[in-house]
PDB file of N, CA and C in Angstrom:
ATOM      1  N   UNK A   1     -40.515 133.365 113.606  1.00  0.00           N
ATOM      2  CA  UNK A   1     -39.153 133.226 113.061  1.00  0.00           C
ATOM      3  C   UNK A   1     -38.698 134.545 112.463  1.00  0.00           C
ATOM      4  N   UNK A   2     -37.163 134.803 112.371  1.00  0.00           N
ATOM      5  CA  UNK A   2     -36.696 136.032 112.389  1.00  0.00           C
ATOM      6  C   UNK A   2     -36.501 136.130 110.639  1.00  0.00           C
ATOM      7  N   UNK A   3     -36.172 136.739 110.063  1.00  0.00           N
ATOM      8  CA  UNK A   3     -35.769 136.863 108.803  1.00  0.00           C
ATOM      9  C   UNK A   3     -34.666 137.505 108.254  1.00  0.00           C
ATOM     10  N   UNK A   4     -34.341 138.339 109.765  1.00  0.00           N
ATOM     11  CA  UNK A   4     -32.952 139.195 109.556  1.00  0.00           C
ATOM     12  C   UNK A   4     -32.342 138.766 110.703  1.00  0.00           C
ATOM     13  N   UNK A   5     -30.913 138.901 110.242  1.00  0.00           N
ATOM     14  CA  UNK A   5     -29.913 137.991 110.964  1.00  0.00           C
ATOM     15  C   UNK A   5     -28.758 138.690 110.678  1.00  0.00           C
ATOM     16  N   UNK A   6     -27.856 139.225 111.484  1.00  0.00           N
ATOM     17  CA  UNK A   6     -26.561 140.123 111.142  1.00  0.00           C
ATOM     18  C   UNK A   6     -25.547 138.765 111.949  1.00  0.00           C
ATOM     19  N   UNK A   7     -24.425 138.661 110.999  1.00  0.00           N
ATOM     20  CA  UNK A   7     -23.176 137.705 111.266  1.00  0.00           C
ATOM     21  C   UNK A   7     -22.342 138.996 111.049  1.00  0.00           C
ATOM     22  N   UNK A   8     -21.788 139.065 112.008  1.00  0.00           N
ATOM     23  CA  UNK A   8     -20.624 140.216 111.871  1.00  0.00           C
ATOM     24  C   UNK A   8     -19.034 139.215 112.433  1.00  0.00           C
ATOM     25  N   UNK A   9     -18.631 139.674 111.413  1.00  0.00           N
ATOM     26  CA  UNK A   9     -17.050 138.939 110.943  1.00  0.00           C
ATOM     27  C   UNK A   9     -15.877 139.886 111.072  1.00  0.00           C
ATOM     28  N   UNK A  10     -15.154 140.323 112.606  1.00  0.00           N
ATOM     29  CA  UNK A  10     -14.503 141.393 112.835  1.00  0.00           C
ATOM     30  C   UNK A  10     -13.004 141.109 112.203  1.00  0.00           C
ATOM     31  N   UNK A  11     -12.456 141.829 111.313  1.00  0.00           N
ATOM     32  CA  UNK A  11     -10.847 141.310 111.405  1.00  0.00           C
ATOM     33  C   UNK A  11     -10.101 142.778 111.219  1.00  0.00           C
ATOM     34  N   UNK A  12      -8.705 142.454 112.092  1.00  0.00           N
ATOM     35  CA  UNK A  12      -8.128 143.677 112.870  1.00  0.00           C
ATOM     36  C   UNK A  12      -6.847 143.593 111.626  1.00  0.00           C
ATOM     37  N   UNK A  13      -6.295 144.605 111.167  1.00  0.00           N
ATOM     38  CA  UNK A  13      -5.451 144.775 110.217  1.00  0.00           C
ATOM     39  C   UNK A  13      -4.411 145.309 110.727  1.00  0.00           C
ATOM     40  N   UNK A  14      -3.508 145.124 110.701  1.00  0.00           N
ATOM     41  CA  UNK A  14      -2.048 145.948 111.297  1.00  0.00           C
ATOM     42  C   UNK A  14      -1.479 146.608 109.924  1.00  0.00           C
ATOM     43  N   UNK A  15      -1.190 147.445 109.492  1.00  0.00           N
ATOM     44  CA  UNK A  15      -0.121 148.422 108.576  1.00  0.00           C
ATOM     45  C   UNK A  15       0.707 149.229 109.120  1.00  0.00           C
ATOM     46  N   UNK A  16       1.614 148.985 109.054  1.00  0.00           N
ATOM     47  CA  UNK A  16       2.720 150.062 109.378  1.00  0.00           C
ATOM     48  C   UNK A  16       2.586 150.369 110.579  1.00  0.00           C
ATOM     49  N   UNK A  17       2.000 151.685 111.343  1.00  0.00           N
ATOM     50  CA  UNK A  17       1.417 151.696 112.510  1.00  0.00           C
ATOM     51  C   UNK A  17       0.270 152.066 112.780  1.00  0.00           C
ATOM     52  N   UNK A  18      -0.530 151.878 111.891  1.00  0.00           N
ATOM     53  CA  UNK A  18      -2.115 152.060 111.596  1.00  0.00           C
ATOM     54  C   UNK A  18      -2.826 150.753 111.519  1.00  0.00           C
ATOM     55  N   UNK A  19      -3.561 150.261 112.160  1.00  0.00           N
ATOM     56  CA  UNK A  19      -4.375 149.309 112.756  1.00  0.00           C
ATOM     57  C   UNK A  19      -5.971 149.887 112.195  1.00  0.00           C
ATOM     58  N   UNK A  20      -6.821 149.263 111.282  1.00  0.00           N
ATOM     59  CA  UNK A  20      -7.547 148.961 110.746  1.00  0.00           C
ATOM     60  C   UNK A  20      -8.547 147.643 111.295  1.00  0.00           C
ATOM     61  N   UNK A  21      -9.883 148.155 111.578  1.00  0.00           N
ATOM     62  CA  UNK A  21     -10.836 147.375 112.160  1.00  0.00           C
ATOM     63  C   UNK A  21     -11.603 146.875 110.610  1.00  0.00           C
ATOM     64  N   UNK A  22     -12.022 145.963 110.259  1.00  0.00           N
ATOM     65  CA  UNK A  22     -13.044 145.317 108.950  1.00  0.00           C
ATOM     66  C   UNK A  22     -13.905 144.315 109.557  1.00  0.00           C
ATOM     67  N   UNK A  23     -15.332 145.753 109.760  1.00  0.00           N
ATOM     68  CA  UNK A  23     -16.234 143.963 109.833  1.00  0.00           C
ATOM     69  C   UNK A  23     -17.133 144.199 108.572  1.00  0.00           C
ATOM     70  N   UNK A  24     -17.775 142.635 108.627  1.00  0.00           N
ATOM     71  CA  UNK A  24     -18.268 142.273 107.661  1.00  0.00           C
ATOM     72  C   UNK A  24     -19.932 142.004 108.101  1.00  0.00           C
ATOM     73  N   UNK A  25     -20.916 142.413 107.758  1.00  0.00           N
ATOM     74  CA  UNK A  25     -21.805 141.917 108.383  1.00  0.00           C
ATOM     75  C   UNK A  25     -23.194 141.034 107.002  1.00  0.00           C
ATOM     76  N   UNK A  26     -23.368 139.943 107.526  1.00  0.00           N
ATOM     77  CA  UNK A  26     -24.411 139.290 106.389  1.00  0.00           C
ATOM     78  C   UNK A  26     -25.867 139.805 106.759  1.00  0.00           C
ATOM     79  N   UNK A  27     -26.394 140.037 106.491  1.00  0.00           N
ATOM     80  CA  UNK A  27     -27.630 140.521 106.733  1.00  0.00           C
ATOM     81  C   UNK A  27     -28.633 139.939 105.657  1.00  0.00           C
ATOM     82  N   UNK A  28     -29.568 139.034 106.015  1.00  0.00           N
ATOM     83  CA  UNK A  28     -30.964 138.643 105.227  1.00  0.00           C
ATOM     84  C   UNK A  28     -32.033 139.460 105.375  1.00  0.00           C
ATOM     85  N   UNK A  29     -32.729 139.956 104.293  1.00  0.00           N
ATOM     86  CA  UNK A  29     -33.841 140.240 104.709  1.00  0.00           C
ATOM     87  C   UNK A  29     -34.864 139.810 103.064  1.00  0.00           C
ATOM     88  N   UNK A  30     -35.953 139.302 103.859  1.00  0.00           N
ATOM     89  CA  UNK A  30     -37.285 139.277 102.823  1.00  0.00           C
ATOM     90  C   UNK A  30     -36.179 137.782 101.839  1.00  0.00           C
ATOM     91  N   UNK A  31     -35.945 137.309 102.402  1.00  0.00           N
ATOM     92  CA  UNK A  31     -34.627 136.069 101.694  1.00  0.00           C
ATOM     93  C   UNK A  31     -33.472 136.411 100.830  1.00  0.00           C
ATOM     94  N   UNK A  32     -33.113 137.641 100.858  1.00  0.00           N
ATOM     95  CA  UNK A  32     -32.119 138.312 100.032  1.00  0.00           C
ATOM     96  C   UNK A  32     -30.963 138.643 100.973  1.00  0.00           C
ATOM     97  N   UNK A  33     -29.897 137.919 100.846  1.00  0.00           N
ATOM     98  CA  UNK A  33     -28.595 138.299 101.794  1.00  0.00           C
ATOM     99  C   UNK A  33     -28.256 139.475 101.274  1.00  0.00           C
ATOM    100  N   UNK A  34     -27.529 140.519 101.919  1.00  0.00           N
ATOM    101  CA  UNK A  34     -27.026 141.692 101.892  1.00  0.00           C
ATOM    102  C   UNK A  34     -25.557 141.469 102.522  1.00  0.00           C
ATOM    103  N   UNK A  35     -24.878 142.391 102.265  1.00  0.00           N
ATOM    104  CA  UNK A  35     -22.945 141.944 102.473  1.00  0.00           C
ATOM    105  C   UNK A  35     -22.954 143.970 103.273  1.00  0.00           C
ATOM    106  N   UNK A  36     -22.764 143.912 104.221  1.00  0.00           N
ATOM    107  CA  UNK A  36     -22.411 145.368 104.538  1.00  0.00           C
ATOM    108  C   UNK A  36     -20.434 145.608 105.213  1.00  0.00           C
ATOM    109  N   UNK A  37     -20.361 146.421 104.139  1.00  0.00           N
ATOM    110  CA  UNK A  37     -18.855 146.292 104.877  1.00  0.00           C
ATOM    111  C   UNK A  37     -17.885 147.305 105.645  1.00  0.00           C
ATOM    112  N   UNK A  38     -17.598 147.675 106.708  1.00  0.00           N
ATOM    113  CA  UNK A  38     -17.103 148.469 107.299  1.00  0.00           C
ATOM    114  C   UNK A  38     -15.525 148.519 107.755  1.00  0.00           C
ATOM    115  N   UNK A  39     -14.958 149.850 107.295  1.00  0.00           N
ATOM    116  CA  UNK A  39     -13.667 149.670 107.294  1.00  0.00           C
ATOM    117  C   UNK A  39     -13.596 150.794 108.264  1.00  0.00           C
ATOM    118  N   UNK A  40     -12.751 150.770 109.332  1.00  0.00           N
ATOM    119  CA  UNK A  40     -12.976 151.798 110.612  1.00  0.00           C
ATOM    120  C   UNK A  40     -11.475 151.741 111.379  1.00  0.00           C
ATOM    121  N   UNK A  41     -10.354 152.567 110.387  1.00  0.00           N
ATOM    122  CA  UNK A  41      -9.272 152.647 110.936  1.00  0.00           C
ATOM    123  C   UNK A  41      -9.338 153.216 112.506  1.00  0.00           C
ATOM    124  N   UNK A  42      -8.054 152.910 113.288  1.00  0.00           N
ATOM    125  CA  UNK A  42      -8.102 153.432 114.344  1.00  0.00           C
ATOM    126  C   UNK A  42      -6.313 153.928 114.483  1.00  0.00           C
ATOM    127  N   UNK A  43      -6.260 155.108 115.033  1.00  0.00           N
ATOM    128  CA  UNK A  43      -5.270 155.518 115.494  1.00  0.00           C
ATOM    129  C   UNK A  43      -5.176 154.963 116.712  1.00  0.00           C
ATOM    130  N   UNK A  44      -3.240 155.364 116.744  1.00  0.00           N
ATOM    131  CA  UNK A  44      -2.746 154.739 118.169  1.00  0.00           C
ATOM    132  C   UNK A  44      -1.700 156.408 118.402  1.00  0.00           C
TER     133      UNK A  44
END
């Protein structure tokens, strides 16, 4: 059985004309959840 486990939770943001990627990822390890969060604007 695994003990680490990534749930990644993508959500796409629109502003103005800047579009913003946010994922979220849960990560367990050793029974301790971890929250990692990534904010990864993207130009157009």
């Amino acid at each position: 059985m695994n003990n680490e486990y990534d749930i990644p939770f993508v959500v796409t943001l629109h502003m103005k004309n800047t579009y913003a990627v946010l994922r979220v990822h849960v990560i367990k390890i050793e029974g301790q959840p971890y929250v990692l969060l990534q904010l990864e604007p993207l130009m157009n």
